[in-house]
Protein backbone atom coordinates (compact mmCIF):
# COMPACT_ATOMS: atom_id res chain seq x y z
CA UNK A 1 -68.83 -106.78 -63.88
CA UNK A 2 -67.87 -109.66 -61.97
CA UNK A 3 -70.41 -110.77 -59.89
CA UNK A 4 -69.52 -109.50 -56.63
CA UNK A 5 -71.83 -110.00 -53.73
CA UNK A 6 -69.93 -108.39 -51.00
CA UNK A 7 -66.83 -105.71 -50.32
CA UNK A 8 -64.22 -107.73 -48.22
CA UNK A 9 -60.95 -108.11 -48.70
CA UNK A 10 -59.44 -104.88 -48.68
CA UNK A 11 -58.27 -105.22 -45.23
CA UNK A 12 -54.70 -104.42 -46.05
CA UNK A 13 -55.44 -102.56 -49.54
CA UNK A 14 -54.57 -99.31 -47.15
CA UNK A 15 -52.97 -97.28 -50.03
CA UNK A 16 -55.65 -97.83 -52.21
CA UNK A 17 -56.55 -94.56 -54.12
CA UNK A 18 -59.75 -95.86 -56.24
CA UNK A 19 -61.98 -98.77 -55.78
CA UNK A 20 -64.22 -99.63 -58.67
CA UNK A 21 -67.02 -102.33 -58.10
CA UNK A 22 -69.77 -101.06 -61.03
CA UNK A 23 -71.98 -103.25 -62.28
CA UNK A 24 -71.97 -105.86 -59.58
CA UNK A 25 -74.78 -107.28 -56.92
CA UNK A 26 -73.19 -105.45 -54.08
CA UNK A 27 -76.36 -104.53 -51.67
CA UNK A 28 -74.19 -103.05 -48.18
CA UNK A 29 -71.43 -100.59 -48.29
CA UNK A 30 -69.14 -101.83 -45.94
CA UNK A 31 -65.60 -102.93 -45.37
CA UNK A 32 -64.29 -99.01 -47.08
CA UNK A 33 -64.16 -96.93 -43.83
CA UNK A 34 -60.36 -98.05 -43.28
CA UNK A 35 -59.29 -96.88 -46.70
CA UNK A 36 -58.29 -93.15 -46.36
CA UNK A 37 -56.18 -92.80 -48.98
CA UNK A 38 -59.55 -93.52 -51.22
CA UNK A 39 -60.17 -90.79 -53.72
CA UNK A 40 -62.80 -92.10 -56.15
CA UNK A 41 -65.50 -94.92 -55.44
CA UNK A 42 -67.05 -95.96 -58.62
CA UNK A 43 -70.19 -98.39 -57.00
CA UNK A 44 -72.37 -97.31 -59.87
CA UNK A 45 -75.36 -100.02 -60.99
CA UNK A 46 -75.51 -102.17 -57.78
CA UNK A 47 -77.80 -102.75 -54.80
CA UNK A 48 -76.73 -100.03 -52.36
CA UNK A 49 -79.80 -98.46 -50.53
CA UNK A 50 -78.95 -96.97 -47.67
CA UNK A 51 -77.52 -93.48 -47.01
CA UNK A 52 -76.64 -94.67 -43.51
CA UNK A 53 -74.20 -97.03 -45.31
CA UNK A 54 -72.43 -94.29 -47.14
CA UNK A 55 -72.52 -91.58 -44.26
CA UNK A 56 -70.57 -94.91 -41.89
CA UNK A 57 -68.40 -95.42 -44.88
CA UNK A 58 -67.39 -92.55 -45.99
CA UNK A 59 -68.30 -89.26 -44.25
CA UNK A 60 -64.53 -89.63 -42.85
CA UNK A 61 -62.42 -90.55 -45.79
CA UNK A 62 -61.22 -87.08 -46.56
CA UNK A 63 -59.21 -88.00 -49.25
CA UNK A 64 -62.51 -89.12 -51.48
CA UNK A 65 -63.45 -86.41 -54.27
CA UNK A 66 -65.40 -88.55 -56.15
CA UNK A 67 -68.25 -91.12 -56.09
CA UNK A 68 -70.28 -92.97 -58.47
CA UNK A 69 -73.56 -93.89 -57.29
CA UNK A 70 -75.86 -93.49 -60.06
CA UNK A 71 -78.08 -96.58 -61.09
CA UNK A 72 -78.31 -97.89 -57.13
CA UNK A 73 -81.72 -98.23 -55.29
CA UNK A 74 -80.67 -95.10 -53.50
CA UNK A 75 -80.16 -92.40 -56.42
CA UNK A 76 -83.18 -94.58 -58.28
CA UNK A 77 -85.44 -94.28 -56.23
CA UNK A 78 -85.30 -91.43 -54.49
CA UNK A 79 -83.96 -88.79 -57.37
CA UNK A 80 -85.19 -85.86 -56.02
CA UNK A 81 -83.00 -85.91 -52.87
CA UNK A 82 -80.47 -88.21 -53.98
CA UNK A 83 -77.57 -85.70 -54.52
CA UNK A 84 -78.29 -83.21 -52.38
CA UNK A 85 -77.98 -85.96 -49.68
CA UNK A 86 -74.68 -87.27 -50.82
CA UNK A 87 -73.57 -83.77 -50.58
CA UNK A 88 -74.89 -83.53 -46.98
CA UNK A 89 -72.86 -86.66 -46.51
CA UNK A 90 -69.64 -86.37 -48.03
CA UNK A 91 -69.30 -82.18 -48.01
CA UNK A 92 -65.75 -82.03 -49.72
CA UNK A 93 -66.78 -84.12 -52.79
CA UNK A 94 -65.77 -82.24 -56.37
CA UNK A 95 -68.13 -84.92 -58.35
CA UNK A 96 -70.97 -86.83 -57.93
CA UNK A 97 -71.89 -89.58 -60.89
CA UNK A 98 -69.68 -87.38 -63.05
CA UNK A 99 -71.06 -84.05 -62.44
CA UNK A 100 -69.30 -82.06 -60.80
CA UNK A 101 -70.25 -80.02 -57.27
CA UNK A 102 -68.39 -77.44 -55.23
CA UNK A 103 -66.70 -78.66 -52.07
CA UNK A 104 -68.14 -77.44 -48.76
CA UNK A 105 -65.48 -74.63 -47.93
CA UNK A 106 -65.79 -75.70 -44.40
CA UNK A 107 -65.08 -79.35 -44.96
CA UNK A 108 -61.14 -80.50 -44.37
């Protein structure tokens, strides 16, 4: 709730744990991929539309169990496939926009 245009700045946030940017104008997921001590992204009500952006981001953050999506251009518009895709993504997450989902078995 603060405005925030762009993720930057977490450059040496490396123990970082949970990263909460809801309800802000962010439109690219970027600037996360470094964070692998990230367990919950909460990036609800934003601008993010592209599942490219969250398979660069965080397909290799094995630490994240949790993600909050819902109320972004990608889960609005596209409902149907929306969390089956960030499933595909992200295969060890326990919740998606507070439901919760089994992890892939095979995922580390």
């Amino acid at each position: 709730h603060n405005g925030v245009l762009k993720l930057e700045g977490l450059e040496h946030n490396l123990k970082l744990n949970t990263l909460d940017v809801t309800s802000n104008r962010v439109s690219k997921l970027e600037n996360i991929s470094h964070l692998v001590h990230l367990e919950e992204l909460w990036a609800s009500s934003n601008r993010l539309d592209s599942y490219e952006e969250v398979e660069e981001q965080c397909s290799g953050l094995k630490d994240l169990r949790t993600v909050y999506f819902e109320g972004n251009p990608l889960q609005t518009e596209q409902r149907s496939e929306y969390r089956r895709r960030i499933k595909q993504i992200i295969p060890h997450l326990t919740q998606i926009d507070g439901d919760m989902c089994k992890p892939d078995p095979n995922s580390p």
